[in-house]
C-alpha atoms as a PDB file:
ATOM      1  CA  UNK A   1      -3.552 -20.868  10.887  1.00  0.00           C
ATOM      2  CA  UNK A   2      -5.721 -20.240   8.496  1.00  0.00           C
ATOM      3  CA  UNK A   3      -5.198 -21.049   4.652  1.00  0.00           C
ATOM      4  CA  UNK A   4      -6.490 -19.050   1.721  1.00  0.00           C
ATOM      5  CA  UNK A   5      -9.093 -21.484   0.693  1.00  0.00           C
ATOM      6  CA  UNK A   6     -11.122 -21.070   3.771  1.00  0.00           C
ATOM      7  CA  UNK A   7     -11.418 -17.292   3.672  1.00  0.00           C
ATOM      8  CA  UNK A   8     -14.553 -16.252   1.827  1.00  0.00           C
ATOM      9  CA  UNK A   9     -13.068 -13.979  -0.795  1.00  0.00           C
ATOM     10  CA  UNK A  10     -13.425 -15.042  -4.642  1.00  0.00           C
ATOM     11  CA  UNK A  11     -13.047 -18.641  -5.035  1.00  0.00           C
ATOM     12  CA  UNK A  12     -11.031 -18.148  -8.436  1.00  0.00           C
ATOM     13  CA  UNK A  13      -9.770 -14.664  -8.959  1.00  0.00           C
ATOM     14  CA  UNK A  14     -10.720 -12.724 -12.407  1.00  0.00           C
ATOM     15  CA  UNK A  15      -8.447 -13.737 -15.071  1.00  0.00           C
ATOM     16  CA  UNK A  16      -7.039 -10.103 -16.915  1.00  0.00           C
ATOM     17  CA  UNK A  17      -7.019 -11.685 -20.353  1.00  0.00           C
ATOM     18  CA  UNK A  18     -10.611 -13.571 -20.593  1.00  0.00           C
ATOM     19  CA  UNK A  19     -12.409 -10.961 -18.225  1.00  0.00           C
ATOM     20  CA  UNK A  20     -13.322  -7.398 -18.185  1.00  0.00           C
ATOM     21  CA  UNK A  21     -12.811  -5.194 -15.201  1.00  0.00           C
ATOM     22  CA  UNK A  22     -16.182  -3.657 -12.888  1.00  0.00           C
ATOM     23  CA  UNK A  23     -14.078  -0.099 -13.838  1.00  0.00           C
ATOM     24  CA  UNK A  24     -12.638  -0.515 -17.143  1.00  0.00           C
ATOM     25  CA  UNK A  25      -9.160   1.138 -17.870  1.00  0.00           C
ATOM     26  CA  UNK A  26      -8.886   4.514 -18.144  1.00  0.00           C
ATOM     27  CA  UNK A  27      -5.855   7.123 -18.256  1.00  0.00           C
ATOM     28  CA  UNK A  28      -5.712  10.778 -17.960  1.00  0.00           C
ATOM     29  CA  UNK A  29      -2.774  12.509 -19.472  1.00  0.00           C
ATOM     30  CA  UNK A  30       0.114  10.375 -19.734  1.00  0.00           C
ATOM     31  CA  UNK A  31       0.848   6.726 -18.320  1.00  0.00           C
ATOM     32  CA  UNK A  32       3.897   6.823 -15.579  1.00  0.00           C
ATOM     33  CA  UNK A  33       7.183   4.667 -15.913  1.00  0.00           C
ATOM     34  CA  UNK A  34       8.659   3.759 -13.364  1.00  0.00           C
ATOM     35  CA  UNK A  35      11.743   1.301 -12.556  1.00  0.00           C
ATOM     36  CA  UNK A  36      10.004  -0.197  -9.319  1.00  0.00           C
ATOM     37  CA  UNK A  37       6.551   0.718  -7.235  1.00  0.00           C
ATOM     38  CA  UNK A  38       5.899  -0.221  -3.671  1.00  0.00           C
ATOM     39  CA  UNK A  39       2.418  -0.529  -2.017  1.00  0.00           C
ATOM     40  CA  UNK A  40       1.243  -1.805   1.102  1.00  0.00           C
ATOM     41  CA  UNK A  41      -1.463  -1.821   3.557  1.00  0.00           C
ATOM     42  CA  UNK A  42      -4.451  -1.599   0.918  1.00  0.00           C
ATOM     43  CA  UNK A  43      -6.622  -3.754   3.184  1.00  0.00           C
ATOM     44  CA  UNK A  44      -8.743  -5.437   0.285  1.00  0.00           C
ATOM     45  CA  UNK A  45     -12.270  -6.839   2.018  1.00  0.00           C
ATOM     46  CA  UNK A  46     -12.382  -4.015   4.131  1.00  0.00           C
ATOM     47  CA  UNK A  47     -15.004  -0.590   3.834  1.00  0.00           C
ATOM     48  CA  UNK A  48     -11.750   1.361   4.701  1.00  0.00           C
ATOM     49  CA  UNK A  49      -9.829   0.641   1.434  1.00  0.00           C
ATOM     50  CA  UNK A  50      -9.358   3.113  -1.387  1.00  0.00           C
ATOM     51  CA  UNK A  51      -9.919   0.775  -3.902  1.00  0.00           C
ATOM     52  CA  UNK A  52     -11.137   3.879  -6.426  1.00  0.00           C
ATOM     53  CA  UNK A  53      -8.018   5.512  -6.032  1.00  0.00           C
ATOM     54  CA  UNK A  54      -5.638   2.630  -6.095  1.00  0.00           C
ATOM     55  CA  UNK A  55      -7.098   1.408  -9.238  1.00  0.00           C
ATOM     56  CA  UNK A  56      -6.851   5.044 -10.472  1.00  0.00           C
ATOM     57  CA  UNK A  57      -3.006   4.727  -9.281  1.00  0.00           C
ATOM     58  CA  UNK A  58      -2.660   1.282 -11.638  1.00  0.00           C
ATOM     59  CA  UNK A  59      -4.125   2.989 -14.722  1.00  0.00           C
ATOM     60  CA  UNK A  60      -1.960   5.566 -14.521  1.00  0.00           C
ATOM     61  CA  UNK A  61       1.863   4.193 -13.942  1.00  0.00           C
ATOM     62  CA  UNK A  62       3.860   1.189 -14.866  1.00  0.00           C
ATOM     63  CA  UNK A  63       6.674  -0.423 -13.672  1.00  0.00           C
ATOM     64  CA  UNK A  64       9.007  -3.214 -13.846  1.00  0.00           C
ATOM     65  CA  UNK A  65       8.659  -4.590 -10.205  1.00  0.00           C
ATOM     66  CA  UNK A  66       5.789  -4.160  -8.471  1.00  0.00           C
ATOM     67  CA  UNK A  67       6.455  -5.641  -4.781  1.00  0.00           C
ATOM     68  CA  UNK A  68       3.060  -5.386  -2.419  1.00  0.00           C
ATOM     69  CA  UNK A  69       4.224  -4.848   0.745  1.00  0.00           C
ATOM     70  CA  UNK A  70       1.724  -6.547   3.126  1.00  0.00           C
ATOM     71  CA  UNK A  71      -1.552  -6.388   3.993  1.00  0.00           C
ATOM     72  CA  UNK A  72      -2.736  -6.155   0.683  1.00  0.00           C
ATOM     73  CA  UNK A  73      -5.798  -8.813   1.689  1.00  0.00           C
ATOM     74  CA  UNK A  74      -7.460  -8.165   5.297  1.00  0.00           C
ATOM     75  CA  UNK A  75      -7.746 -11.404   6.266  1.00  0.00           C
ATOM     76  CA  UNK A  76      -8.854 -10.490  10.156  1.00  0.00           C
ATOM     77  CA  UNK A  77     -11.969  -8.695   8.861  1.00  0.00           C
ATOM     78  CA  UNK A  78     -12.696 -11.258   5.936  1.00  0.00           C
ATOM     79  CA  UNK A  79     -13.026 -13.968   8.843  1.00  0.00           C
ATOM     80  CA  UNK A  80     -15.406 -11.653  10.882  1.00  0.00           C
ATOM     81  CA  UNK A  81     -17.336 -10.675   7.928  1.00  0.00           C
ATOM     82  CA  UNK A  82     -17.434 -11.235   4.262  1.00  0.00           C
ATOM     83  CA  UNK A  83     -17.306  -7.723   2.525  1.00  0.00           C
ATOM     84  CA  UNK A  84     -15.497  -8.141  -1.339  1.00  0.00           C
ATOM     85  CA  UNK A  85     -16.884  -5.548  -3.480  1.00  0.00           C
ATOM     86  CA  UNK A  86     -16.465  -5.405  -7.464  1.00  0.00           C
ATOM     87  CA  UNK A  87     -13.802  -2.643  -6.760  1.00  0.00           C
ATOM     88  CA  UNK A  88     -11.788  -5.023  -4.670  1.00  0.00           C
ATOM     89  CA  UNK A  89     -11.583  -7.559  -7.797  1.00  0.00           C
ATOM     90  CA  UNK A  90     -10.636  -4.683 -10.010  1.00  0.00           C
ATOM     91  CA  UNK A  91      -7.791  -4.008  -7.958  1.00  0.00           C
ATOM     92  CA  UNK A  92      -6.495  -7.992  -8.181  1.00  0.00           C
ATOM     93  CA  UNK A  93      -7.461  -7.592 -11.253  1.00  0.00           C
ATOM     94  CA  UNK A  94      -5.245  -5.166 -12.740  1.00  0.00           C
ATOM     95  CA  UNK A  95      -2.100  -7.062 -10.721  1.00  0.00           C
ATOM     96  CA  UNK A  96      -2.249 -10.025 -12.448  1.00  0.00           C
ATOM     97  CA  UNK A  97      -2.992  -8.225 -15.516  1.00  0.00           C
ATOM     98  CA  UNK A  98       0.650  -6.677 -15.211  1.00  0.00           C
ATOM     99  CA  UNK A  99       2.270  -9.905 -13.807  1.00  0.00           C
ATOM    100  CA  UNK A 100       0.573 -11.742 -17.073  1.00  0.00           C
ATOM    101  CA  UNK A 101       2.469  -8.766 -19.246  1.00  0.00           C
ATOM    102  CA  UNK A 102       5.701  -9.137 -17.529  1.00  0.00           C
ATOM    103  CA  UNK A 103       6.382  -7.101 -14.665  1.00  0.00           C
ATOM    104  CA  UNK A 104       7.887  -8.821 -12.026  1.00  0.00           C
ATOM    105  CA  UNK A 105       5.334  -9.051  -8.973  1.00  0.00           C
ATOM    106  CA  UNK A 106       6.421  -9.956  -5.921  1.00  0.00           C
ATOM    107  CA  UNK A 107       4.199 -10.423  -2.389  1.00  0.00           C
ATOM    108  CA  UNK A 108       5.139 -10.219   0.605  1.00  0.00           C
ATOM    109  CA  UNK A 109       2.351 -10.813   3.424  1.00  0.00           C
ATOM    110  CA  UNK A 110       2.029  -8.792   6.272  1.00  0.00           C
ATOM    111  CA  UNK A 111      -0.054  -9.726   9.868  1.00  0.00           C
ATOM    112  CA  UNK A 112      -3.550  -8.816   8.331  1.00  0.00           C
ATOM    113  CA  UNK A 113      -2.756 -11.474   5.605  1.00  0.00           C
ATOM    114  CA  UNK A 114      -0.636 -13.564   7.292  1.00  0.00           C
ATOM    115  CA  UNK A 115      -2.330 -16.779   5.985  1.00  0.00           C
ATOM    116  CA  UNK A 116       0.048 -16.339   3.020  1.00  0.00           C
ATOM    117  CA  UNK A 117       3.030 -16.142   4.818  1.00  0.00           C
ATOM    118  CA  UNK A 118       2.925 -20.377   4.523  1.00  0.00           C
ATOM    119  CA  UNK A 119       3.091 -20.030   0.802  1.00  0.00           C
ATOM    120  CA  UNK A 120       6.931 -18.409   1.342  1.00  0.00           C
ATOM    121  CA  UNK A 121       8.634 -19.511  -2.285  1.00  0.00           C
ATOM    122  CA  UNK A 122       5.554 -20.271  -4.187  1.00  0.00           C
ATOM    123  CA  UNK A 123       4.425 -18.432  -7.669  1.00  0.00           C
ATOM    124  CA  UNK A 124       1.242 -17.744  -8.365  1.00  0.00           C
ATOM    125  CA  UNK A 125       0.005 -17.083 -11.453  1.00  0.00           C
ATOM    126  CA  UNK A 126       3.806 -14.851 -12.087  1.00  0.00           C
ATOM    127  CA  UNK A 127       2.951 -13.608  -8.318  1.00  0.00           C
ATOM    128  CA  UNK A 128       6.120 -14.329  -5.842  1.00  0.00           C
ATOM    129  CA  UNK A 129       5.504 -15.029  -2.365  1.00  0.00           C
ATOM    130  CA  UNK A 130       8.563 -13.599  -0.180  1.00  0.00           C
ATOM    131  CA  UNK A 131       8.532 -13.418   3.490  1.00  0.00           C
ATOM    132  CA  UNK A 132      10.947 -10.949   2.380  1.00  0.00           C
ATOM    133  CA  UNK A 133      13.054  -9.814  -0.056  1.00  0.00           C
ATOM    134  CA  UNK A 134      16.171  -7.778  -1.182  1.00  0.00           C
ATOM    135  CA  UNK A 135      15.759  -4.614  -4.043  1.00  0.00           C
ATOM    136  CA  UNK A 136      19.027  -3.372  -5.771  1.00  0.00           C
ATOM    137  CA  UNK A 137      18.479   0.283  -7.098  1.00  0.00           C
ATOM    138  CA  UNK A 138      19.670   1.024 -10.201  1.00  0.00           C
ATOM    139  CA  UNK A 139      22.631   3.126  -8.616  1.00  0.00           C
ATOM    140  CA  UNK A 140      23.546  -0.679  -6.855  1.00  0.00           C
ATOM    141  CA  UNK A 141      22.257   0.111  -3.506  1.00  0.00           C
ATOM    142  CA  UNK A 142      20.624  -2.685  -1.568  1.00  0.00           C
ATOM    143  CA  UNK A 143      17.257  -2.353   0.147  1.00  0.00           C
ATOM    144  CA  UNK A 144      15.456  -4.992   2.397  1.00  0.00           C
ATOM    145  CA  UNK A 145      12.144  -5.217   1.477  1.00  0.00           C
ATOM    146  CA  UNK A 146       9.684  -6.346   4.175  1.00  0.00           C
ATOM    147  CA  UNK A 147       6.219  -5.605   5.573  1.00  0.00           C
ATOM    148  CA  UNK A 148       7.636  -4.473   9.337  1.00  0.00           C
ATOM    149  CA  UNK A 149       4.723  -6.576  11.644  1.00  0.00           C
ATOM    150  CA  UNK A 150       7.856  -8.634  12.870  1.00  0.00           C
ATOM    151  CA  UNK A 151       9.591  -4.971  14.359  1.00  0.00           C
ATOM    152  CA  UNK A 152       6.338  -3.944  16.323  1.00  0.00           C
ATOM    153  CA  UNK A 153       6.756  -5.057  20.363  1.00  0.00           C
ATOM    154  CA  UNK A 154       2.865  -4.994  20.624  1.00  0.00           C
ATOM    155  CA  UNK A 155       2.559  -7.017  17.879  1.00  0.00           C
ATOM    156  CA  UNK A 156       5.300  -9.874  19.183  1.00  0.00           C
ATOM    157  CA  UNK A 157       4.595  -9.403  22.756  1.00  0.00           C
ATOM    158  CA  UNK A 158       0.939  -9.386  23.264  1.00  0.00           C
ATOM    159  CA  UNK A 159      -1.263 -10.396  20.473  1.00  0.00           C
ATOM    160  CA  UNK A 160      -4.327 -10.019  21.701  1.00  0.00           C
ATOM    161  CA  UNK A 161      -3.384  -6.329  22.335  1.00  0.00           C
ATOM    162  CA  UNK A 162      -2.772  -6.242  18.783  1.00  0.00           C
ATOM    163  CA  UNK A 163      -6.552  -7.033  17.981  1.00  0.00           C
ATOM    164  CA  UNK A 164      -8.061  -4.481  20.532  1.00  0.00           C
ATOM    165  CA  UNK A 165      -5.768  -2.171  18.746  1.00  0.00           C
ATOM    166  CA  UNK A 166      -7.354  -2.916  15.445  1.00  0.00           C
ATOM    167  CA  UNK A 167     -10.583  -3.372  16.988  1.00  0.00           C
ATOM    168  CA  UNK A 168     -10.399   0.688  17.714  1.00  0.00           C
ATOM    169  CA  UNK A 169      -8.502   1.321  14.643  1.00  0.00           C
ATOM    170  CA  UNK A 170     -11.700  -0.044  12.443  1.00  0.00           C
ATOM    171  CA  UNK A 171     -13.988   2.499  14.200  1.00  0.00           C
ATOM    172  CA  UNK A 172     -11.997   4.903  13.668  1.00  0.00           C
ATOM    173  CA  UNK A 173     -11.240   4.348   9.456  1.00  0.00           C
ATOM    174  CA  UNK A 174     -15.969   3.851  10.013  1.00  0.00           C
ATOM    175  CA  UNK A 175     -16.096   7.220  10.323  1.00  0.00           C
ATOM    176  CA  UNK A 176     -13.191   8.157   7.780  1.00  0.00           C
ATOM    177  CA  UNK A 177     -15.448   6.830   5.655  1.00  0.00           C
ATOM    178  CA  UNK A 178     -18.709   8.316   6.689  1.00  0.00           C
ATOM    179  CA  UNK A 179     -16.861  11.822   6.337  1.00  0.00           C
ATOM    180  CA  UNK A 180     -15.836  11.244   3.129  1.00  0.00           C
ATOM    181  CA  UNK A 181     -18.599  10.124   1.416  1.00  0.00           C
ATOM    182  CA  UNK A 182     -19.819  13.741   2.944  1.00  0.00           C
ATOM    183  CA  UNK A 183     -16.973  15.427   1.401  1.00  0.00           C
ATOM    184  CA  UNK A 184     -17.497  13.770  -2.250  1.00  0.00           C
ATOM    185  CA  UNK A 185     -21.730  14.608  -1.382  1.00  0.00           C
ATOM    186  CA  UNK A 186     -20.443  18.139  -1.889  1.00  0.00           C
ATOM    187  CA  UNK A 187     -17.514  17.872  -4.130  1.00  0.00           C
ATOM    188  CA  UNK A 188     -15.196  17.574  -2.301  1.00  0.00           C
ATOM    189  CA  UNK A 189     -11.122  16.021  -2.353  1.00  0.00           C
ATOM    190  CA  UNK A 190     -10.456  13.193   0.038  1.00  0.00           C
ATOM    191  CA  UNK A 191      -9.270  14.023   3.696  1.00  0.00           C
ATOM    192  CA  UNK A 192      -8.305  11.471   6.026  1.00  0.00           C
ATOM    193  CA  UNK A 193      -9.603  11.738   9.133  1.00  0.00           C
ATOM    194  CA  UNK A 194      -7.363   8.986  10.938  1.00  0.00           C
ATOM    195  CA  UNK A 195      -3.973  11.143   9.882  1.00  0.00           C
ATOM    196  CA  UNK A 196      -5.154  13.755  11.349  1.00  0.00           C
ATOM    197  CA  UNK A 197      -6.047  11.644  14.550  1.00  0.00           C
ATOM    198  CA  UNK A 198      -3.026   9.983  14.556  1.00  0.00           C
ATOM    199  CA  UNK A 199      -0.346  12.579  14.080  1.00  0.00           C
ATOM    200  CA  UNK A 200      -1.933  14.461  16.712  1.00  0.00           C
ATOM    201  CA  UNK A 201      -1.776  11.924  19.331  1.00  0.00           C
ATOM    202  CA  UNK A 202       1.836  11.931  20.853  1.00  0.00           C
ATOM    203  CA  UNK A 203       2.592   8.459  21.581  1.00  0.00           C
ATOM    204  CA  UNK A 204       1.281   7.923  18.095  1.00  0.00           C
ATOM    205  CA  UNK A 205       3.931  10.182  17.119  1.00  0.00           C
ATOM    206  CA  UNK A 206       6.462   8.644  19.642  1.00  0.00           C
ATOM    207  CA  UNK A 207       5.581   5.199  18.306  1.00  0.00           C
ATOM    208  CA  UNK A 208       6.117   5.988  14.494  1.00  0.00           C
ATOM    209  CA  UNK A 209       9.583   7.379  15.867  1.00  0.00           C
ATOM    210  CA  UNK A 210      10.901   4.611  17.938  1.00  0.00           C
ATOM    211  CA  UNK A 211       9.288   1.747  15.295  1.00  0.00           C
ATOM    212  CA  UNK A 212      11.317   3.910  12.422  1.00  0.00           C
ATOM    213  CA  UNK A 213      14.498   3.633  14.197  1.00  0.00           C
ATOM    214  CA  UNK A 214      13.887   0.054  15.338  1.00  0.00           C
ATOM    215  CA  UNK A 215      13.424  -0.815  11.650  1.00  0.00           C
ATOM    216  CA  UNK A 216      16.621   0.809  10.295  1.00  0.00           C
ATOM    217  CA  UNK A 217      18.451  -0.470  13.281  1.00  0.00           C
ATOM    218  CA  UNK A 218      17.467  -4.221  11.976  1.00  0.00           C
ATOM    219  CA  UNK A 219      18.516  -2.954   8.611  1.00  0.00           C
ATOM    220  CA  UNK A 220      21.976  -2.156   9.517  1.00  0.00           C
ATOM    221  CA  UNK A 221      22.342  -5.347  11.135  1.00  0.00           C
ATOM    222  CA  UNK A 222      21.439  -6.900   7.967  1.00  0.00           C
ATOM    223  CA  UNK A 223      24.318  -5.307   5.813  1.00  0.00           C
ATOM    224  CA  UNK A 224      22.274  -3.488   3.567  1.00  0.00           C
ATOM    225  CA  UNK A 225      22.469  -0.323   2.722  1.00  0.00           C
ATOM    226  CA  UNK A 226      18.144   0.786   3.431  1.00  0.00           C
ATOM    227  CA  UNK A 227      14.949  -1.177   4.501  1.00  0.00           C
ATOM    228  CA  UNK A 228      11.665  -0.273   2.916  1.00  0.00           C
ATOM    229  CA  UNK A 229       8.199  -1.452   4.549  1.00  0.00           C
ATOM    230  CA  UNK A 230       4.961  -0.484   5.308  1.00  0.00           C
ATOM    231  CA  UNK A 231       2.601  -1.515   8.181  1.00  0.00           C
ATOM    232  CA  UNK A 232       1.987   1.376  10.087  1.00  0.00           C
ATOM    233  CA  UNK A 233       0.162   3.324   7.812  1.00  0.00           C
ATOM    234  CA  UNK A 234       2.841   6.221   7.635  1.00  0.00           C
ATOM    235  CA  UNK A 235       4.691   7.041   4.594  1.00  0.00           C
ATOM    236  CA  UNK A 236       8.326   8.105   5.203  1.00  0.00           C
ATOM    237  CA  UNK A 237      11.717   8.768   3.580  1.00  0.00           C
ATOM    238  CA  UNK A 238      14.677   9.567   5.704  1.00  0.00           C
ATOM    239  CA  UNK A 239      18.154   8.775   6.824  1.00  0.00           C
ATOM    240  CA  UNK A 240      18.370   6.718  10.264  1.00  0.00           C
ATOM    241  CA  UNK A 241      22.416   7.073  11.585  1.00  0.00           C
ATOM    242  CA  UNK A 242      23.593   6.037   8.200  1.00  0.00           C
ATOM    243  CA  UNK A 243      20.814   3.772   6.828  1.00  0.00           C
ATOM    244  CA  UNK A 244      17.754   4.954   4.597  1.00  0.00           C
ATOM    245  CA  UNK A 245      14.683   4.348   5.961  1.00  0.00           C
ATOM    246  CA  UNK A 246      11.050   3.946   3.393  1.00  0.00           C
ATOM    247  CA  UNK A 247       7.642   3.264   4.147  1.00  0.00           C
ATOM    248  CA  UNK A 248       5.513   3.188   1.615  1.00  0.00           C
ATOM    249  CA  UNK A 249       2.744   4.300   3.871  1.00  0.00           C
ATOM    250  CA  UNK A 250      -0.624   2.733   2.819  1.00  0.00           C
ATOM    251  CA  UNK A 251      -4.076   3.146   1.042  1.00  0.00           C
ATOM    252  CA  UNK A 252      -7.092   3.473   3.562  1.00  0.00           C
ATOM    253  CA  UNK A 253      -5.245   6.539   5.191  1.00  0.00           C
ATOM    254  CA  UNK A 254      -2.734   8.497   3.277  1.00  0.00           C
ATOM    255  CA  UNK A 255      -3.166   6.516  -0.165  1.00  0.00           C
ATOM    256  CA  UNK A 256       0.536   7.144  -1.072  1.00  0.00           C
ATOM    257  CA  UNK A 257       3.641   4.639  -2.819  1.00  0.00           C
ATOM    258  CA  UNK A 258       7.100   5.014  -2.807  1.00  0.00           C
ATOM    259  CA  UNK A 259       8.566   4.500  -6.316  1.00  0.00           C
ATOM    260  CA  UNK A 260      12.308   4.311  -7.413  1.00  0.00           C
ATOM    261  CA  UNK A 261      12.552   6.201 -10.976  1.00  0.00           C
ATOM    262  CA  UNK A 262      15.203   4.692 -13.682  1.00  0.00           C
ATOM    263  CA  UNK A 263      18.456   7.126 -11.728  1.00  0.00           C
ATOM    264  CA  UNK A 264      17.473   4.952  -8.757  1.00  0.00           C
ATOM    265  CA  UNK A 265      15.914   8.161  -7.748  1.00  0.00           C
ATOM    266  CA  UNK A 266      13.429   7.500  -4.582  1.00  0.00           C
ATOM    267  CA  UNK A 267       9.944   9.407  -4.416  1.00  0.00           C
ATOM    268  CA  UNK A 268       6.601   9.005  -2.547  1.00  0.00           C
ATOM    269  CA  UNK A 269       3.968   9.630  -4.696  1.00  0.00           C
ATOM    270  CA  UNK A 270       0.470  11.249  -2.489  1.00  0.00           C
ATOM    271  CA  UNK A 271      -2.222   9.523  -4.805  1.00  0.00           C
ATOM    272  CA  UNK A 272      -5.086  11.575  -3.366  1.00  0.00           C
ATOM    273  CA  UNK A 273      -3.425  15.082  -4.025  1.00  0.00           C
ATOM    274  CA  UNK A 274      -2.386  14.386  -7.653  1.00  0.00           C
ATOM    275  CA  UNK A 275      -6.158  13.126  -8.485  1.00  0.00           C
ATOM    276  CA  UNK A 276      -7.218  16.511  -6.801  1.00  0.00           C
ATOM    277  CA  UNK A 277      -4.751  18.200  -8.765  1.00  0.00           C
ATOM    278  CA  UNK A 278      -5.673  16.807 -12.019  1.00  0.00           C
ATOM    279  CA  UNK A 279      -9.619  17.725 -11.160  1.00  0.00           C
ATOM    280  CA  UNK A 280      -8.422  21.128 -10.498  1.00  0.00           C
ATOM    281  CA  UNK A 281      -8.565  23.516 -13.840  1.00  0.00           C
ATOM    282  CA  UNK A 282      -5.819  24.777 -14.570  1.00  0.00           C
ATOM    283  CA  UNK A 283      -5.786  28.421 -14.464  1.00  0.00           C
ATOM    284  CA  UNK A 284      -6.156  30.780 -17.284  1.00  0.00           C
ATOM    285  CA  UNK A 285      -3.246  32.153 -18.807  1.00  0.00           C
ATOM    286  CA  UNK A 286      -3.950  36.075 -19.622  1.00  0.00           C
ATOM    287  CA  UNK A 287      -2.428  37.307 -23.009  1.00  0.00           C
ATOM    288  CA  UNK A 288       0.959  39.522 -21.830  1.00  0.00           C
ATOM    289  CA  UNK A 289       0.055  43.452 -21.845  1.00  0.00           C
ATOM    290  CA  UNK A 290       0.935  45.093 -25.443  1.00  0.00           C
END
């Protein structure tokens, strides 16, 4: 297995508090508090990631635990090719800027950066490495907190499957990104053309069903009272036969986290719409008839 020295991504990450961000800081309206934030699948060191919006997501809320869900670094493409824009770093480097200020980070690797999985109890500069971990909401409920690679069949099974998968997967998020560079050419919001793909395609559908229940089912097992992960790239909030199932979905596709507000309230927050939203003038308010 690989380690994290020998994949070519920056050799010493930015430090938040002696260096300046590629995109500095910058909040419009009013910064979000929340009790805990969950994101996954944001596939740093790939073409595919939304790094713009994800750092537009960190400038705008705060938390006291962040937990990144998996996948954060794409370690699969990083060893076929070496792609680590300035973006990328901002992204780390607004992490570490929180951990450094005291919000509770904690990591836990999925299969696309699986070469951290080794580092299971280590602390990184204030960033925990879990394989997994457990969340109590502020109403006492108990949530296991891991990526999800370890429910998927393909992924246990046949591993090679697994990378012809994401071989066709990558085309696919190519031309997501092709179309939307076309879309912001004109002016245009995001649009993710590998949603629309994949909830079309049934045993897409059927697959995000049976992997949902397989998830909650492992859940129950557990004794806890709800399971939150991400991997699949679909974000989700339901009840599964007594258990509560989250995904926190991802941010090449959907751009979305699930949050847990100070009631223990749970919400999944659709990054793309709000910024769309907030571009959006608001409309004019006509003085009431005399």
């Amino acid at each position: 297995m690989a380690s994290i020295s020998t994949l070519p991504i920056p050799a010493r990450f930015p430090d938040p508090f002696t260096t300046d961000p590629h995109i500095p800081e910058r909040v419009i309206g009013e910064r979000r508090n929340y009790r805990a934030v969950w994101v996954s699948d944001i596939h740093l060191g790939t073409r595919g990631c939304n790094a713009p919006l994800l750092i537009d997501f960190f400038d705008h809320v705060d938390c006291e635990t962040l937990y990144l869900v998996g996948d954060i670094i794409d370690g699969w493409r990083l060893k076929k090719r070496h792609f680590w824009p300035p973006e990328h770093n901002d992204v780390v480097w607004r992490v570490l800027k929180r951990a450094k200020r005291g919000t509770r980070v904690v990591y836990v690797p999925g299969n696309h950066d699986e070469m951290v999985k080794p580092f299971d109890g280590f602390d990184f500069g204030g960033v925990e490495i879990r394989r997994e971990a457990i969340h109590e909401t502020a109403d006492g409920r108990k949530l296991l907190v891991v990526h999800g690679d370890e429910f998927d069949a393909v992924m246990l099974a046949h591993r090679w499957l697994a990378f012809v998968g994401d071989a066709a997967y990558t085309a696919l998020m190519k031309c997501n990104v092709v179309v939307n560079r076309i879309r912001s050419a004109f002016g245009l919001p995001y649009w993710s053309l590998s949603m629309v793909a994949k909830h079309k395609v049934k045993n897409a559908v059927q697959f995000i069903g049976r992997y949902e229940e397989v998830v909650a089912h492992a859940a129950r097992s557990r004794g806890v009272d709800g399971v939150v992960c991400g991997h699949i790239h679909s974000a989700e909030m339901r009840e599964i036969e007594g258990t509560e199932y989250y995904n926190d979905g991802d941010w090449v596709e959907g751009c979305t986290a699930l949050v847990e507000h100070h009631d223990g309230r749970m919400e999944i927050l659709h990054w793309a719409q709000e910024v769309a939203a907030r571009a959006t003038p608001a409309p004019l308010k006509l003085p009431a008839a005399a």
